[in-house]
PDB file of N, CA and C in Angstrom:
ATOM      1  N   UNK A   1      22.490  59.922 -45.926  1.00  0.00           N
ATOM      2  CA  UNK A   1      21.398  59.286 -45.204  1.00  0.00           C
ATOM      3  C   UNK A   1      20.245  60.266 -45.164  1.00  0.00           C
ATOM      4  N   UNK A   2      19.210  59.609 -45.625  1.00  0.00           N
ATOM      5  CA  UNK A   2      17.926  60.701 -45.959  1.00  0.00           C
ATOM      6  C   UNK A   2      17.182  60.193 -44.427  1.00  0.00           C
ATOM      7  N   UNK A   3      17.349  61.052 -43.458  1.00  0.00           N
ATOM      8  CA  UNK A   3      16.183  61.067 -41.959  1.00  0.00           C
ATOM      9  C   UNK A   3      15.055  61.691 -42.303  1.00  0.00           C
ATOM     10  N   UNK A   4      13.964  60.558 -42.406  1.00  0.00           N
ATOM     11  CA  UNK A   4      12.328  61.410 -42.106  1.00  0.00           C
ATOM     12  C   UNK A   4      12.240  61.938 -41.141  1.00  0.00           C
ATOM     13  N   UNK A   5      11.866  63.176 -42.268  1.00  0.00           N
ATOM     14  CA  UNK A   5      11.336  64.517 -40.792  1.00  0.00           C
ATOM     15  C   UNK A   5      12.266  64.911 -41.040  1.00  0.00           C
ATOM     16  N   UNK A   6      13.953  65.140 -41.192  1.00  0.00           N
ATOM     17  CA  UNK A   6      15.205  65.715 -41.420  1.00  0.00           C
ATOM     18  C   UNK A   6      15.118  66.207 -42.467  1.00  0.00           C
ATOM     19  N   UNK A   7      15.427  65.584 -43.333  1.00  0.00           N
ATOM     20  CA  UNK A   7      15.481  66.209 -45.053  1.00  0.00           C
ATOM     21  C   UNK A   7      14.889  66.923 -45.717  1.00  0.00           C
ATOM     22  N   UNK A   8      13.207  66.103 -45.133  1.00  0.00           N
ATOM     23  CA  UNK A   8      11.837  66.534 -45.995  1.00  0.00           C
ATOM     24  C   UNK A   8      11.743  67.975 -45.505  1.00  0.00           C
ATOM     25  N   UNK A   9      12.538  68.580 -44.274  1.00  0.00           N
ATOM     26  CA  UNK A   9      12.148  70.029 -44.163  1.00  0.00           C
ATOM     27  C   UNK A   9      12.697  70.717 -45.147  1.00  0.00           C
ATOM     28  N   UNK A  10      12.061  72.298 -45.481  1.00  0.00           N
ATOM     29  CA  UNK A  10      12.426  73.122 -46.598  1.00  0.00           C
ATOM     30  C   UNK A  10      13.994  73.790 -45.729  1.00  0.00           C
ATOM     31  N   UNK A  11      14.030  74.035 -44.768  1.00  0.00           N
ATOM     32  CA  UNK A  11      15.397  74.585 -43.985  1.00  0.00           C
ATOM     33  C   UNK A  11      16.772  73.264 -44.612  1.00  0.00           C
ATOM     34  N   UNK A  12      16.350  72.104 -44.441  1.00  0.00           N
ATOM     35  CA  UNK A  12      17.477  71.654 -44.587  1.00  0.00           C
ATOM     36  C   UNK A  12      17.813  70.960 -46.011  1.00  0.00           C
ATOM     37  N   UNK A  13      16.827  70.801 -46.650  1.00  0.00           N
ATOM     38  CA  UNK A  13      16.665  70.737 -48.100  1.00  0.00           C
ATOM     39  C   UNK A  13      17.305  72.129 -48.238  1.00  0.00           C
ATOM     40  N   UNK A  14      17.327  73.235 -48.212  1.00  0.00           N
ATOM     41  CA  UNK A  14      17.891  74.204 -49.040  1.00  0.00           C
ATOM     42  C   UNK A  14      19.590  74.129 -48.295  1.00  0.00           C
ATOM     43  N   UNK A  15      19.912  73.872 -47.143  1.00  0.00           N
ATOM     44  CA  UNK A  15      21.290  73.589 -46.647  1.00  0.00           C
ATOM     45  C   UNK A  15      21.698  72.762 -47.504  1.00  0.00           C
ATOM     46  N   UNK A  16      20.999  71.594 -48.074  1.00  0.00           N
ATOM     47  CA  UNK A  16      21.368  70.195 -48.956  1.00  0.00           C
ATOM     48  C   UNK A  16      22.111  71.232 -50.345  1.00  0.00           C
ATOM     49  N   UNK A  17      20.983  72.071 -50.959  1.00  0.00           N
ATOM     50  CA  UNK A  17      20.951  72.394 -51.814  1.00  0.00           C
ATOM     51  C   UNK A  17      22.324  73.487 -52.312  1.00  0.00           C
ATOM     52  N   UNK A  18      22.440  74.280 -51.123  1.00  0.00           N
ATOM     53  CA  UNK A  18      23.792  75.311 -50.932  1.00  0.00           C
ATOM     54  C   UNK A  18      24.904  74.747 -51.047  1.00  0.00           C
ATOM     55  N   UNK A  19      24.736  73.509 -49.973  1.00  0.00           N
ATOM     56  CA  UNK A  19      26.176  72.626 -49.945  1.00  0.00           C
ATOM     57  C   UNK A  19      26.331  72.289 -51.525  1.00  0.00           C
ATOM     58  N   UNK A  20      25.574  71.502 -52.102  1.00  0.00           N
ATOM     59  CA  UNK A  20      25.881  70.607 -53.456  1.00  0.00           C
ATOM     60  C   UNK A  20      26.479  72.115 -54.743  1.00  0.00           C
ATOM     61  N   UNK A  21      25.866  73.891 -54.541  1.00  0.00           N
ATOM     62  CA  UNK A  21      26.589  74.765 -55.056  1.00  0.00           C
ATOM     63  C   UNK A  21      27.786  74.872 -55.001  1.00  0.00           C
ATOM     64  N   UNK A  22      27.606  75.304 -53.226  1.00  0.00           N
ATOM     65  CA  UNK A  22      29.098  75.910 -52.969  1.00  0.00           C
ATOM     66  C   UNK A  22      30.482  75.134 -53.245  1.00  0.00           C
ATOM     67  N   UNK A  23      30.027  73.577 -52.905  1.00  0.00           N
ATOM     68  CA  UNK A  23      31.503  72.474 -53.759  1.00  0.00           C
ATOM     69  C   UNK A  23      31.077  71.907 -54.653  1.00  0.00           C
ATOM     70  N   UNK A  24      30.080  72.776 -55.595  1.00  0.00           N
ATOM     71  CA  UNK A  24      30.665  72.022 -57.266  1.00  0.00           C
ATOM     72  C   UNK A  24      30.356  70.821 -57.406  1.00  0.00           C
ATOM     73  N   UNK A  25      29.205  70.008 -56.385  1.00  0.00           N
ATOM     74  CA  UNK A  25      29.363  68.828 -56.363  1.00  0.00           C
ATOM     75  C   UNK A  25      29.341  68.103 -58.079  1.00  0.00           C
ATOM     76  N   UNK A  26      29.761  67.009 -58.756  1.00  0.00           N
ATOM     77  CA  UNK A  26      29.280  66.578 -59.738  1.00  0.00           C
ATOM     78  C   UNK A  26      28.734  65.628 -60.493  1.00  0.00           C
ATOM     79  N   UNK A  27      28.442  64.832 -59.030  1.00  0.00           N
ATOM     80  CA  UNK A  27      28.087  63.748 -59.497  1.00  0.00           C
ATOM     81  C   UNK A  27      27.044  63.246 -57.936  1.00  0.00           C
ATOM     82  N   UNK A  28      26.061  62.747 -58.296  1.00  0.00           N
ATOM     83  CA  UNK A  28      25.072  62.749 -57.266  1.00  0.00           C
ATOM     84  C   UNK A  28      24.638  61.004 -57.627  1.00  0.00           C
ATOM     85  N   UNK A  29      24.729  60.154 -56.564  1.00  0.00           N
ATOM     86  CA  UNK A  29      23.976  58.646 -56.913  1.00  0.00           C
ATOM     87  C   UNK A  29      22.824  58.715 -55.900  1.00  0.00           C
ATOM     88  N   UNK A  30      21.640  58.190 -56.673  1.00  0.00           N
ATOM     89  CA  UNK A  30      20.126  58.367 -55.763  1.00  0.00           C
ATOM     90  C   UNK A  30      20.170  56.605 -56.060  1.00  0.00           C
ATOM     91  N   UNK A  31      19.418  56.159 -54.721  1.00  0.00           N
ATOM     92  CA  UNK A  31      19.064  54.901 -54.858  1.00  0.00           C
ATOM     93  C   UNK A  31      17.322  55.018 -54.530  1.00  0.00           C
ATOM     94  N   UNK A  32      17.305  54.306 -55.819  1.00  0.00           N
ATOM     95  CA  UNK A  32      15.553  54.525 -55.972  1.00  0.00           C
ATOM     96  C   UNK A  32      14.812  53.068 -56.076  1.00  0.00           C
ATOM     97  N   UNK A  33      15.403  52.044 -55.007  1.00  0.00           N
ATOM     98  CA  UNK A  33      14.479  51.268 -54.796  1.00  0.00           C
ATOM     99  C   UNK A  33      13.828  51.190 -54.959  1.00  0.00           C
ATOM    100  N   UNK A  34      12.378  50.027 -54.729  1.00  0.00           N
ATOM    101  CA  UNK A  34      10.742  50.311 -54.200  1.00  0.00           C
ATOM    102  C   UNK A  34      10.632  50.755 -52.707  1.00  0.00           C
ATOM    103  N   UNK A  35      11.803  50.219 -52.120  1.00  0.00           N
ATOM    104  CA  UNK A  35      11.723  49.934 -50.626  1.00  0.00           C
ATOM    105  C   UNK A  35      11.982  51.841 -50.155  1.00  0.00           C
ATOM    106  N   UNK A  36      12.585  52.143 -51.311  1.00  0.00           N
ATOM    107  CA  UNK A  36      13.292  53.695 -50.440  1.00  0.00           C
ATOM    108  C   UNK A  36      11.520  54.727 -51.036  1.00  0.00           C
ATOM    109  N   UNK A  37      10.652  54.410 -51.266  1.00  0.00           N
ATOM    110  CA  UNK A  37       9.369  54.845 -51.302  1.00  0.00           C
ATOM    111  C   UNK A  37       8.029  53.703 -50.477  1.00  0.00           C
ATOM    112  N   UNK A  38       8.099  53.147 -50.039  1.00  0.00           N
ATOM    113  CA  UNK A  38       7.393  52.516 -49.527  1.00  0.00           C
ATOM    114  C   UNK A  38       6.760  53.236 -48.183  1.00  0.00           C
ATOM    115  N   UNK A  39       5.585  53.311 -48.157  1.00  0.00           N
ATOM    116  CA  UNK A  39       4.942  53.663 -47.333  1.00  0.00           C
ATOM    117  C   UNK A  39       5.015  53.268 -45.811  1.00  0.00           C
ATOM    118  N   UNK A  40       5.273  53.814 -44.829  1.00  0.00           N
ATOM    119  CA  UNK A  40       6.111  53.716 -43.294  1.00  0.00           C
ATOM    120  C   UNK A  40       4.355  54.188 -42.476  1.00  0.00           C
ATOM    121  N   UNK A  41       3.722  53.440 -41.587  1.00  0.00           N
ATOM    122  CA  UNK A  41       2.638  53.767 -41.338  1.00  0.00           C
ATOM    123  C   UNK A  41       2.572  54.329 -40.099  1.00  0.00           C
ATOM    124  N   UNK A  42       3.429  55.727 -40.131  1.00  0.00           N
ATOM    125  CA  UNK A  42       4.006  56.549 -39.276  1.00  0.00           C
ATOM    126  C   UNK A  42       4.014  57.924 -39.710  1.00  0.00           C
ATOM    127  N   UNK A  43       4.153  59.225 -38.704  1.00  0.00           N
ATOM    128  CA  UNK A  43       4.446  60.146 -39.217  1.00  0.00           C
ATOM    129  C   UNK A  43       5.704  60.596 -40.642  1.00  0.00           C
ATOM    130  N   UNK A  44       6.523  59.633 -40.675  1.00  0.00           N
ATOM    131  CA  UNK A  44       7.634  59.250 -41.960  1.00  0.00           C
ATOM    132  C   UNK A  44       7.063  59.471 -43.324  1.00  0.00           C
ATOM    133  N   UNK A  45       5.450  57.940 -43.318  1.00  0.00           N
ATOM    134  CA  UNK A  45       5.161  57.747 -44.130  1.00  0.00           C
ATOM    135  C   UNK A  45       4.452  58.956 -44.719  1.00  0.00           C
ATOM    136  N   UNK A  46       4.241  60.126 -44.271  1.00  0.00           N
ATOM    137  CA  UNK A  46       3.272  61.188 -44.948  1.00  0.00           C
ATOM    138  C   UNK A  46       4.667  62.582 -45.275  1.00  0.00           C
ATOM    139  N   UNK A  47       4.253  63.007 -46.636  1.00  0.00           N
ATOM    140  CA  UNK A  47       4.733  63.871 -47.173  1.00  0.00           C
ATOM    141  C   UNK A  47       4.661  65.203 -46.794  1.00  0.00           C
ATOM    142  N   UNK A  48       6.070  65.942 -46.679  1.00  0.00           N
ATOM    143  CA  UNK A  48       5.634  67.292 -45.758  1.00  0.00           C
ATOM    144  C   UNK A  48       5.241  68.331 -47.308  1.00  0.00           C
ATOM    145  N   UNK A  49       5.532  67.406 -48.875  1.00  0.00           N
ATOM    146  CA  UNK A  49       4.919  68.810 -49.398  1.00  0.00           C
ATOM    147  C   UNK A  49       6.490  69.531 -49.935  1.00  0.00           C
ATOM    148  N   UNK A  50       7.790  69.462 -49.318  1.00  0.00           N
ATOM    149  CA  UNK A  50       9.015  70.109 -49.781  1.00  0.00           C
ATOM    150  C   UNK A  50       9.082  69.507 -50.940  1.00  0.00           C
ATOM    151  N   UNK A  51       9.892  70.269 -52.116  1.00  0.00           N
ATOM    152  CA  UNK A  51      10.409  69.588 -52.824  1.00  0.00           C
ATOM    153  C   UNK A  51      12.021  70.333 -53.722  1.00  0.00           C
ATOM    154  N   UNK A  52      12.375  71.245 -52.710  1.00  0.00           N
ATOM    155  CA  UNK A  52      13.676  71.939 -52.858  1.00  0.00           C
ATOM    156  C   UNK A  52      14.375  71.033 -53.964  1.00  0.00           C
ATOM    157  N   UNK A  53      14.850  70.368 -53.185  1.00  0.00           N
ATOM    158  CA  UNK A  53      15.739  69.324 -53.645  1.00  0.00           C
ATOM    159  C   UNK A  53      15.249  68.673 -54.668  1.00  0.00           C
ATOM    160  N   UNK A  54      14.044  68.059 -54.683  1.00  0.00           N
ATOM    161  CA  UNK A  54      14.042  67.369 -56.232  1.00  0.00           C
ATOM    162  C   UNK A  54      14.262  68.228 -56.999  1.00  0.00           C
ATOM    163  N   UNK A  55      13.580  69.295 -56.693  1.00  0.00           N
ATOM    164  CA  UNK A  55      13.461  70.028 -58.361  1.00  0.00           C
ATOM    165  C   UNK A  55      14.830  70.745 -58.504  1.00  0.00           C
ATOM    166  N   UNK A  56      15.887  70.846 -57.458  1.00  0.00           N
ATOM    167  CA  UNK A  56      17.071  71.320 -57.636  1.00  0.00           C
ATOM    168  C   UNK A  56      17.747  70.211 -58.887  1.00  0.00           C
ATOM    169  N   UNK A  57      17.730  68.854 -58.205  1.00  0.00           N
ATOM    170  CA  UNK A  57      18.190  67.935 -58.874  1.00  0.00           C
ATOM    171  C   UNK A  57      17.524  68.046 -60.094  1.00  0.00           C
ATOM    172  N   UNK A  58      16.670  67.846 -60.622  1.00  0.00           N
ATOM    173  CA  UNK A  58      16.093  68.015 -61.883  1.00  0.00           C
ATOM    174  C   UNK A  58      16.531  68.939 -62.635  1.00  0.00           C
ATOM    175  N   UNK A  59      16.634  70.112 -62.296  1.00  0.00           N
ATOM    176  CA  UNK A  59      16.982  71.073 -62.744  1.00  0.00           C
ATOM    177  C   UNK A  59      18.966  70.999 -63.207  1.00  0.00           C
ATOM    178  N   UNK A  60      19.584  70.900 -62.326  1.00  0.00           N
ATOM    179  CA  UNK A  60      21.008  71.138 -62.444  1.00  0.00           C
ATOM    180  C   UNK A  60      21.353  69.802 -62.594  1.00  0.00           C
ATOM    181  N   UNK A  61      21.213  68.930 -63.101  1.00  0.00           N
ATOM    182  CA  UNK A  61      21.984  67.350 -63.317  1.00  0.00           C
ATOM    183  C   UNK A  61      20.950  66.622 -64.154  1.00  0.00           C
ATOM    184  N   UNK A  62      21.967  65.569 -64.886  1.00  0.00           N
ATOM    185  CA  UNK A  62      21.120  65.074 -65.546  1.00  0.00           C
ATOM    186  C   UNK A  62      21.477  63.387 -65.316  1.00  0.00           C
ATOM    187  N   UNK A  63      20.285  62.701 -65.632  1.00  0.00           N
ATOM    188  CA  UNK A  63      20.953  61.375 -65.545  1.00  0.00           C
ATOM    189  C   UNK A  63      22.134  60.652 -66.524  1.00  0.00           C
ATOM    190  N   UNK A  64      22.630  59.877 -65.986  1.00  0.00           N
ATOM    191  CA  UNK A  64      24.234  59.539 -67.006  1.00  0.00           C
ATOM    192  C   UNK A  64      23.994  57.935 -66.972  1.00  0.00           C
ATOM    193  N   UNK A  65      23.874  57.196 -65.858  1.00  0.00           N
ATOM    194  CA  UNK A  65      23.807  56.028 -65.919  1.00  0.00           C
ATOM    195  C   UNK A  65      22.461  55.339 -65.134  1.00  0.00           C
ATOM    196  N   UNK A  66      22.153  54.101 -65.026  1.00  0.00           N
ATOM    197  CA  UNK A  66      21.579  53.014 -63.688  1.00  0.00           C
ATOM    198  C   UNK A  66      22.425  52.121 -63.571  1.00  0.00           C
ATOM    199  N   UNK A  67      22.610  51.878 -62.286  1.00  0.00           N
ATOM    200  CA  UNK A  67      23.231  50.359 -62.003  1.00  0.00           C
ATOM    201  C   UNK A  67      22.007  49.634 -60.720  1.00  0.00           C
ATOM    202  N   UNK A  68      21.314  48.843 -61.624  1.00  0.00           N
ATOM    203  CA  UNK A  68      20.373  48.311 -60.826  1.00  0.00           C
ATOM    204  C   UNK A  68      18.981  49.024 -59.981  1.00  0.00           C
ATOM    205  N   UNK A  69      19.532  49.746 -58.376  1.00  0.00           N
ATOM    206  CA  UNK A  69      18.492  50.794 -58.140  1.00  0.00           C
ATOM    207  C   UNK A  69      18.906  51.946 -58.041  1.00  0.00           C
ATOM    208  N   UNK A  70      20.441  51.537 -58.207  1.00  0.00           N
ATOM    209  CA  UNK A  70      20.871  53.397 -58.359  1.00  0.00           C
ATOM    210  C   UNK A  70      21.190  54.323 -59.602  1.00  0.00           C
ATOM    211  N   UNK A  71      20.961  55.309 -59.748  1.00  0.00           N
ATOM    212  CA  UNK A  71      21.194  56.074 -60.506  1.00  0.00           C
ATOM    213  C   UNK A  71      21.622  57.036 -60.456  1.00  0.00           C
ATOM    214  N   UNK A  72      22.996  57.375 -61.263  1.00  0.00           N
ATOM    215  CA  UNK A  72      23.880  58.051 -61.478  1.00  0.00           C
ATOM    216  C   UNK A  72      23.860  59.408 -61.928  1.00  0.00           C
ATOM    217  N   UNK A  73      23.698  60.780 -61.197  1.00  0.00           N
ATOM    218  CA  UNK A  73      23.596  62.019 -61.494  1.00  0.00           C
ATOM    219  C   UNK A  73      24.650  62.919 -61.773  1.00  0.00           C
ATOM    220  N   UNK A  74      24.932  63.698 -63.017  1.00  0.00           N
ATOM    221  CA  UNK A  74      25.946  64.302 -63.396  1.00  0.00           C
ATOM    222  C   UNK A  74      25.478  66.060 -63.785  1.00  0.00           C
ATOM    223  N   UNK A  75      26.139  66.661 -62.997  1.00  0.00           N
ATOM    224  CA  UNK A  75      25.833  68.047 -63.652  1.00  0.00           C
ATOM    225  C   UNK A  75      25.953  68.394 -64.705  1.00  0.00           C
ATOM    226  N   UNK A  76      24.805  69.179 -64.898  1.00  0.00           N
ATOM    227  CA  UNK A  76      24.751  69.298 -66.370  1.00  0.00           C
ATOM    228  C   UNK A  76      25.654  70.735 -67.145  1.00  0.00           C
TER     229      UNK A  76
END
């Protein structure tokens, strides 16, 4: 569960990031809706600017599959 304001911090994005090392995770599913980017006309809706985590993901996994809005991440 991605909490705005939770995740988007760089403190817990890099906790995200340690955890998915330390157990090897290997397989990661992102659901990339429209709805899971849609603009929230709230403090939510504005970007803090982190991006630990994407570029972790980018970096160490690659895509393997889609099923519809999700997509299937496999270490590379």
């Amino acid at each position: 569960i991605a909490a705005p304001g939770v995740v988007t911090s760089a403190p817990v994005q890099q906790e995200i990031v340690d955890d998915l090392d330390r157990y090897g995770v290997r397989t990661v599913i992102r659901w990339t809706a429209p709805e899971s980017a849609a603009h929230e006309p709230n403090r939510a809706g504005r970007s803090s600017g982190v991006t630990l985590l994407d570029d972790y993901l980018a970096r160490m996994y690659r895509r393997a599959a889609r099923y519809g809005d999700y997509v299937l991440l496999q270490r590379r």
